[in-house]
N, C-alpha and C. Protein backbone atom coordinates (compact mmCIF):
# COMPACT_ATOMS: atom_id res chain seq x y z
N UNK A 1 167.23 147.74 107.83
CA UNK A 1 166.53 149.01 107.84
C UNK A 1 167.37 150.04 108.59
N UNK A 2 167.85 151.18 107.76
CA UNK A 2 168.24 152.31 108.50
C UNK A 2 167.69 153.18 109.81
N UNK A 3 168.31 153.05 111.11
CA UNK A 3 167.18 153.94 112.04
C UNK A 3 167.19 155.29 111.68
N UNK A 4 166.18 155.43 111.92
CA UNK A 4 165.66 157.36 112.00
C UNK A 4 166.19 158.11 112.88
N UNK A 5 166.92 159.32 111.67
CA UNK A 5 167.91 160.10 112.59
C UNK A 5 167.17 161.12 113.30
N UNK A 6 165.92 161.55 113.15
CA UNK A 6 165.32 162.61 114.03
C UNK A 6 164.20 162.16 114.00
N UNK A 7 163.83 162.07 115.68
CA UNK A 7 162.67 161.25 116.39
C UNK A 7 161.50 162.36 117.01
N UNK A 8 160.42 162.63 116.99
CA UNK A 8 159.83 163.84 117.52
C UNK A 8 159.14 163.37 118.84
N UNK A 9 159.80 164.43 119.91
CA UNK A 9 159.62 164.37 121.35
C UNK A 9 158.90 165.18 121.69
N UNK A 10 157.37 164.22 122.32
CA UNK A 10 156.23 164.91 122.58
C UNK A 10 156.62 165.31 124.29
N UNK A 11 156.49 166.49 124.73
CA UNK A 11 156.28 166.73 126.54
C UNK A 11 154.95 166.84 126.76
N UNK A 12 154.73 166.11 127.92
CA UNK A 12 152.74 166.24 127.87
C UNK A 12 153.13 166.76 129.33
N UNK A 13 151.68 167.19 130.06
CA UNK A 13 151.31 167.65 131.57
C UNK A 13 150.38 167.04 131.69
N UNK A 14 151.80 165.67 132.45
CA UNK A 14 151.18 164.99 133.18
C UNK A 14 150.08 163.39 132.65
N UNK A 15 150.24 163.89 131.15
CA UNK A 15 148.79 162.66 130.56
C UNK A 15 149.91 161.92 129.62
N UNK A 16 150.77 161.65 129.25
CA UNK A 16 152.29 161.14 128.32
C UNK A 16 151.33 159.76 128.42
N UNK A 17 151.25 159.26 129.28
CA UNK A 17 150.93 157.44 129.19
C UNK A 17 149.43 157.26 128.46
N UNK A 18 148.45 157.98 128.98
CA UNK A 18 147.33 157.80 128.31
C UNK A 18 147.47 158.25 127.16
N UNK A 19 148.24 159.60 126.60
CA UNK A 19 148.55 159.70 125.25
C UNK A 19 148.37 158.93 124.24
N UNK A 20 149.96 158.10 124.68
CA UNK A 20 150.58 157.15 124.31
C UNK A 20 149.15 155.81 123.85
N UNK A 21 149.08 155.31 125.21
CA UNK A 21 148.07 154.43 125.07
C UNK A 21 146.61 154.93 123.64
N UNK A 22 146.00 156.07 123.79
CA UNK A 22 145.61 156.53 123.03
C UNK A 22 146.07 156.46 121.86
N UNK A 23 146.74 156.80 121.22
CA UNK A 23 147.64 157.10 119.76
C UNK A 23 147.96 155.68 119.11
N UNK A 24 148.31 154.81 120.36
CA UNK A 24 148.72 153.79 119.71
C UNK A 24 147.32 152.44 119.38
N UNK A 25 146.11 153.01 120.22
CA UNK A 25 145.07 152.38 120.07
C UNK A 25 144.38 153.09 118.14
N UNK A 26 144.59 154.17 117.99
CA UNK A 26 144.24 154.86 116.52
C UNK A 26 144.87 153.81 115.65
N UNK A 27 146.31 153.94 115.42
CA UNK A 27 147.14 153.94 114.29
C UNK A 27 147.56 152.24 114.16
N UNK A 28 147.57 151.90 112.81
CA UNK A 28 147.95 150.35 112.39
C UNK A 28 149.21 150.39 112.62
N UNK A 29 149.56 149.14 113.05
CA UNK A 29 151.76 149.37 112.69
C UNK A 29 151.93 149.86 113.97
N UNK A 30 151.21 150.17 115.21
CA UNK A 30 151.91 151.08 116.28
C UNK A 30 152.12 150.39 117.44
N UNK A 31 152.84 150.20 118.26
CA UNK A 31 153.28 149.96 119.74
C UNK A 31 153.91 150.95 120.60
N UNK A 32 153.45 150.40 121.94
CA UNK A 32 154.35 151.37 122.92
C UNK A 32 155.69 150.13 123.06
N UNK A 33 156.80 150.90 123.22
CA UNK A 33 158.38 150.23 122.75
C UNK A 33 158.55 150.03 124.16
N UNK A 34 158.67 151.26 125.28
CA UNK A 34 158.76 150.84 126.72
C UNK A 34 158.02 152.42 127.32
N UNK A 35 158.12 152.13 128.50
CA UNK A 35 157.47 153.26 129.33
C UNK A 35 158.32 153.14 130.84
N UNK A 36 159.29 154.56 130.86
CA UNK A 36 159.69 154.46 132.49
C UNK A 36 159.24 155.01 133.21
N UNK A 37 159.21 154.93 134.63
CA UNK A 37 158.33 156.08 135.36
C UNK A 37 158.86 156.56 136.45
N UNK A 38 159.07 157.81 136.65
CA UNK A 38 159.63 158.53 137.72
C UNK A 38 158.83 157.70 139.00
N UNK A 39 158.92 158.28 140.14
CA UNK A 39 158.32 157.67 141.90
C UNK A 39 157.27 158.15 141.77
N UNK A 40 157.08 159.04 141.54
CA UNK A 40 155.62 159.70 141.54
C UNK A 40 154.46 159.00 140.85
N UNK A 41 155.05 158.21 139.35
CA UNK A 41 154.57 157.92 138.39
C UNK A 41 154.18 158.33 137.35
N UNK A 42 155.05 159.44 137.09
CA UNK A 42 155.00 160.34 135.87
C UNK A 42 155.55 159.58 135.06
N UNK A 43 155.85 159.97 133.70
CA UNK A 43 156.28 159.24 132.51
C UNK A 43 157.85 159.84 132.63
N UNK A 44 158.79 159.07 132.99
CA UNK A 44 160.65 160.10 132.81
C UNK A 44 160.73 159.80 131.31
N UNK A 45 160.42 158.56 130.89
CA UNK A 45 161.19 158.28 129.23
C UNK A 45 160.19 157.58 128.69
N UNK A 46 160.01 157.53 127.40
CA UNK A 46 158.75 156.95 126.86
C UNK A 46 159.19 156.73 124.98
N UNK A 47 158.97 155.34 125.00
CA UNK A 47 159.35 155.39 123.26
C UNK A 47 158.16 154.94 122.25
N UNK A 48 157.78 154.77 121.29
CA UNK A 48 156.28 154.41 120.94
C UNK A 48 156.72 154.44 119.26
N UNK A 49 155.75 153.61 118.40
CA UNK A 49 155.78 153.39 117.17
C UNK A 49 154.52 153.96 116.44
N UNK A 50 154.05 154.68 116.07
CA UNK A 50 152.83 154.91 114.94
C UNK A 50 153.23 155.02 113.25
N UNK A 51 152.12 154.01 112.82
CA UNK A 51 152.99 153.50 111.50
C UNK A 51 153.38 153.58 111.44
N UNK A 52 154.44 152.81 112.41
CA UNK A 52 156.12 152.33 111.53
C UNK A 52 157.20 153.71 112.07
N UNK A 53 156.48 154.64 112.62
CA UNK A 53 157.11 155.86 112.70
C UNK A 53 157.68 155.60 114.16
N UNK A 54 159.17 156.46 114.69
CA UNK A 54 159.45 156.34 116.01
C UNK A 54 158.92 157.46 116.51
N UNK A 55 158.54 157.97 117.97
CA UNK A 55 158.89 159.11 118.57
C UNK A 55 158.42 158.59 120.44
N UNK A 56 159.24 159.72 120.73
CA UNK A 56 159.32 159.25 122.41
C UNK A 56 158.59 160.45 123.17
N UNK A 57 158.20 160.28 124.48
CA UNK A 57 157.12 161.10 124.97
C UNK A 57 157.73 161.04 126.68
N UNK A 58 157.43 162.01 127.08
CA UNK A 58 158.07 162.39 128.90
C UNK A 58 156.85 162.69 129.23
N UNK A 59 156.28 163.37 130.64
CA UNK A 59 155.88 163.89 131.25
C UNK A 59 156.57 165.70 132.00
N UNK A 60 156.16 166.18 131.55
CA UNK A 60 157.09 167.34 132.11
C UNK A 60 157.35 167.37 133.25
N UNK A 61 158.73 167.60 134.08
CA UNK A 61 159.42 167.30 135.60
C UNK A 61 159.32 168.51 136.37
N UNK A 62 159.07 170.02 135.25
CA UNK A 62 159.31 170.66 136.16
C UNK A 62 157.81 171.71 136.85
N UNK A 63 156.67 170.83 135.86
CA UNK A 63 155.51 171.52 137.13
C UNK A 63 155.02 172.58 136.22
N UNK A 64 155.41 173.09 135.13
CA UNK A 64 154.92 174.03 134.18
C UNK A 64 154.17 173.60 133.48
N UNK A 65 153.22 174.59 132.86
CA UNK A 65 152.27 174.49 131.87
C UNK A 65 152.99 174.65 130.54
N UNK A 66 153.23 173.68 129.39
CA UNK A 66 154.21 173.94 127.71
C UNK A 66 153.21 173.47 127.31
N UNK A 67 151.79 174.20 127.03
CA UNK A 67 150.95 173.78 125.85
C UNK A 67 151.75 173.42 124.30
N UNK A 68 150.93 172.34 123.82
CA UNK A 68 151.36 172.52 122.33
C UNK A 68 150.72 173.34 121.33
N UNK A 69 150.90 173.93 120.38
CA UNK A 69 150.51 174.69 119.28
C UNK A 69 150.48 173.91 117.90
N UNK A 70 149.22 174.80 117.24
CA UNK A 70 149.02 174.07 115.87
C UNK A 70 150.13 174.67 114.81
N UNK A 71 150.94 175.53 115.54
CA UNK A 71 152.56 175.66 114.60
C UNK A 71 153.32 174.43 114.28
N UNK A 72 153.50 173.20 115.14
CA UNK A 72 154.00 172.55 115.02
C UNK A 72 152.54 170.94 114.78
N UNK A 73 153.08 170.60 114.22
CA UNK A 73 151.81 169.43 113.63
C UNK A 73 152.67 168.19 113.29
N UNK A 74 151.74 167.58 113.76
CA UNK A 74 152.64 165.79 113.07
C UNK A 74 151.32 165.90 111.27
N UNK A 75 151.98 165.32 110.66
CA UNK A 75 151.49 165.18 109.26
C UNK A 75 151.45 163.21 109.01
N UNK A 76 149.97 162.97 108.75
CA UNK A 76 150.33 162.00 108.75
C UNK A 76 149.35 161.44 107.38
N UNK A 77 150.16 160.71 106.75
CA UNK A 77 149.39 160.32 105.19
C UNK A 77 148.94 159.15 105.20
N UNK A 78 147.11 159.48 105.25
CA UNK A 78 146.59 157.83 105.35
C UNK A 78 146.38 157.29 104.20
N UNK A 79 146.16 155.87 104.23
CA UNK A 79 146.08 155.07 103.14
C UNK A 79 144.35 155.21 102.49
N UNK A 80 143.61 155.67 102.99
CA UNK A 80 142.25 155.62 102.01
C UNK A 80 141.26 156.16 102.85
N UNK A 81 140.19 156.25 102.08
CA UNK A 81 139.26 157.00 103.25
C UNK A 81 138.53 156.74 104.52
N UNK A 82 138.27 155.49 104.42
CA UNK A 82 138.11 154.66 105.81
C UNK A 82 139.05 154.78 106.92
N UNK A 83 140.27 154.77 106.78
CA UNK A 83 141.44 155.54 107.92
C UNK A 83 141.29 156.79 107.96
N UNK A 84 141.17 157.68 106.89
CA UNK A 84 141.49 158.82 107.32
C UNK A 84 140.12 159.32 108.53
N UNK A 85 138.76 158.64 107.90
CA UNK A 85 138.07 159.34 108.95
C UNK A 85 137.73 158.55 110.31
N UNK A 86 138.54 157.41 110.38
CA UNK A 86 138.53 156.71 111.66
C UNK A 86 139.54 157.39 112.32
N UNK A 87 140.94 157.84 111.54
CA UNK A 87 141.51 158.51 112.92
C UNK A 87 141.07 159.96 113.10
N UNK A 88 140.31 160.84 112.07
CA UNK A 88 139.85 162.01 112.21
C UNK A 88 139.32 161.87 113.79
N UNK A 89 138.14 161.41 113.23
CA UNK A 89 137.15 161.12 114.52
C UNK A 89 137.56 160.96 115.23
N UNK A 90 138.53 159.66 115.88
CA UNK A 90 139.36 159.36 117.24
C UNK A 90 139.67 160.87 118.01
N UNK A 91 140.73 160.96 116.93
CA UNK A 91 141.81 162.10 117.52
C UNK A 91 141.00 163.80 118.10
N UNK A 92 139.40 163.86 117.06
CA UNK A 92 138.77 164.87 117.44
C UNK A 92 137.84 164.51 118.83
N UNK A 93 137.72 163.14 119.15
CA UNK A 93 137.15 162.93 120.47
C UNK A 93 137.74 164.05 121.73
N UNK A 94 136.81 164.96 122.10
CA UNK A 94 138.13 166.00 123.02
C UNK A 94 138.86 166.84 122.63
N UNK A 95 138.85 166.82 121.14
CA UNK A 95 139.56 168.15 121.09
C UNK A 95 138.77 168.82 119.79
N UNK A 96 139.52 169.11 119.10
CA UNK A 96 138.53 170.39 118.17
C UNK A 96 139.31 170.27 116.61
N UNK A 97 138.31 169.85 115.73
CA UNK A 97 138.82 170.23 114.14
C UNK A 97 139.13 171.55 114.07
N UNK A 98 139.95 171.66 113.59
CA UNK A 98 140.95 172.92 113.01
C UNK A 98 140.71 173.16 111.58
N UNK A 99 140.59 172.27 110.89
CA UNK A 99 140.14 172.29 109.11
C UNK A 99 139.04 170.93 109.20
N UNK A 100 137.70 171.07 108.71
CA UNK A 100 137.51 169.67 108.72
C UNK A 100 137.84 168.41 107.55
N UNK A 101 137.27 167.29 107.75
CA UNK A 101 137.72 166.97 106.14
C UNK A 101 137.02 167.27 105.21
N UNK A 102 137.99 167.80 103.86
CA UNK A 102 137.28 167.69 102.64
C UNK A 102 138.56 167.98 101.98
N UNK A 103 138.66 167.67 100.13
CA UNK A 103 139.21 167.86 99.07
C UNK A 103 139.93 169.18 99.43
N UNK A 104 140.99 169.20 98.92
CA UNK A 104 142.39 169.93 98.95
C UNK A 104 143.05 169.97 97.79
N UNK A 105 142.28 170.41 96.48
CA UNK A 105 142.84 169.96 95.24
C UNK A 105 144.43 171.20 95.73
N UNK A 106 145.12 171.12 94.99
CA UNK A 106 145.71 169.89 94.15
C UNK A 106 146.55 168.61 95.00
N UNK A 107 146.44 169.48 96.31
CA UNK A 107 147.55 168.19 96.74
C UNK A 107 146.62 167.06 97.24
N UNK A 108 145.56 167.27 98.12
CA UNK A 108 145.00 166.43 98.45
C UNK A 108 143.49 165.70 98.60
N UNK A 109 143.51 164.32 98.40
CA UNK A 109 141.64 163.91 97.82
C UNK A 109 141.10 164.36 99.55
N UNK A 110 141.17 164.23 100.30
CA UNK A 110 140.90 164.11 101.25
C UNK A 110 141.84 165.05 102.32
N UNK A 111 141.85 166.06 102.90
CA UNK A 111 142.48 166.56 104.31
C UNK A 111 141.82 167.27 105.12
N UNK A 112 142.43 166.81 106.66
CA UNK A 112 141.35 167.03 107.86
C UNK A 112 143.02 167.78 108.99
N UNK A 113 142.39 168.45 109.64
CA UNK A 113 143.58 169.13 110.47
C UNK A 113 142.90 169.29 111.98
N UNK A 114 143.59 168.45 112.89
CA UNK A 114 142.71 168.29 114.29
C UNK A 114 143.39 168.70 115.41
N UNK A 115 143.01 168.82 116.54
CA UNK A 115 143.80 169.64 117.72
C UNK A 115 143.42 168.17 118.57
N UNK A 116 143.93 167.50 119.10
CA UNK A 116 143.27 166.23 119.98
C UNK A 116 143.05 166.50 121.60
N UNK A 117 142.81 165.72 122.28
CA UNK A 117 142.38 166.18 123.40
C UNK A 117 143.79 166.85 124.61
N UNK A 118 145.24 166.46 123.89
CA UNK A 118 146.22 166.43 124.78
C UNK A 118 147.12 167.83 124.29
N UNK A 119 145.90 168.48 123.36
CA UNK A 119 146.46 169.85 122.79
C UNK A 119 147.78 168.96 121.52
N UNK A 120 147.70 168.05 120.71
CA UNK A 120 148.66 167.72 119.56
C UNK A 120 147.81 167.92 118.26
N UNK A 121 148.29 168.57 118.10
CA UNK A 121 147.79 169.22 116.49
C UNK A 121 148.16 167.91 115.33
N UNK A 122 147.14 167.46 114.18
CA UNK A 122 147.84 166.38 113.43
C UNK A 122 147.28 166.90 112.12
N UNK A 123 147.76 166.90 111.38
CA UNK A 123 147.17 167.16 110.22
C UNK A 123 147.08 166.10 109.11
N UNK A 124 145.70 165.75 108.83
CA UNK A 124 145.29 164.54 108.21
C UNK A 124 145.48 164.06 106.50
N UNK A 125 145.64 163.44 105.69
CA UNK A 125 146.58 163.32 104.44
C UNK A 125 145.82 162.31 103.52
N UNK A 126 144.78 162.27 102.47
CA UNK A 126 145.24 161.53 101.63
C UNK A 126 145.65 161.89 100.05
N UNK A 127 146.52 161.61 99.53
CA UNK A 127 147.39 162.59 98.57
C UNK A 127 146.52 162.08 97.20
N UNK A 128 146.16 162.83 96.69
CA UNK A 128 145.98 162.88 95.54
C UNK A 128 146.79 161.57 94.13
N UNK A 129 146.38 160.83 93.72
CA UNK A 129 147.11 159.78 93.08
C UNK A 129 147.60 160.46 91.97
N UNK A 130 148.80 160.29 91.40
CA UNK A 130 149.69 160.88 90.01
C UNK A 130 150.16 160.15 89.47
N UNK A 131 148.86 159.59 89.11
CA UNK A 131 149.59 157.90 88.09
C UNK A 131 149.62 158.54 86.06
């Protein structure tokens, strides 16, 4: 298997581990890979799997507030409708639907667009079949 040349690096304030722990409790296929931790016990480096997908997560070092925005969104395409609204729900625990679910002709049977509790925008997927 070829590794993935571009990995998406979440910065959280301060919550990176429960994130993590979170996200990877949603999604099938997912693990946390490792977790380092500054003295304090912040997150310095953080790597994690959701379906099958890589991306790594910090804690921010320098004390600022870098909210995330629903400009940038993870897109993620579930397999049927029983996932899509188990991770809807999860991910809206704490934070706020942005689109809720419903039909998206043409592209999609099913899409839901959520803000989660750690301010990560995801936008929810099931694609329309083109058999």
């Amino acid at each position: 298997m070829k590794s993935q040349k571009i990995t998406t690096f979440l910065m959280f304030n301060g919550k990176a581990e429960e994130a993590i722990n979170f996200y990877t409790s949603i999604f099938d296929q997912s693990e946390i890979n490792h977790v380092y931790h500054q003295e304090d016990g912040t997150v310095m480096h953080a790597a994690f799997t959701l379906k099958g997908q890589s991306f790594m997560a910090i804690d921010n070092s320098n004390k600022l507030d870098h909210p995330f925005t629903p400009a940038m969104s993870l897109f993620v395409s579930c397999d049927n409708e029983e996932e899509i609204n188990l991770v809807f729900g999860r991910l809206k625990e704490g934070g706020i639907a942005l689109m809720p679910l419903s039909p998206l002709p043409p592209m999609s049977e099913l899409f839901g667009w959520v803000q989660d509790k750690y301010g990560v925008s995801w936008q929810l997927n099931i694609p329309i079949s083109r058999q």
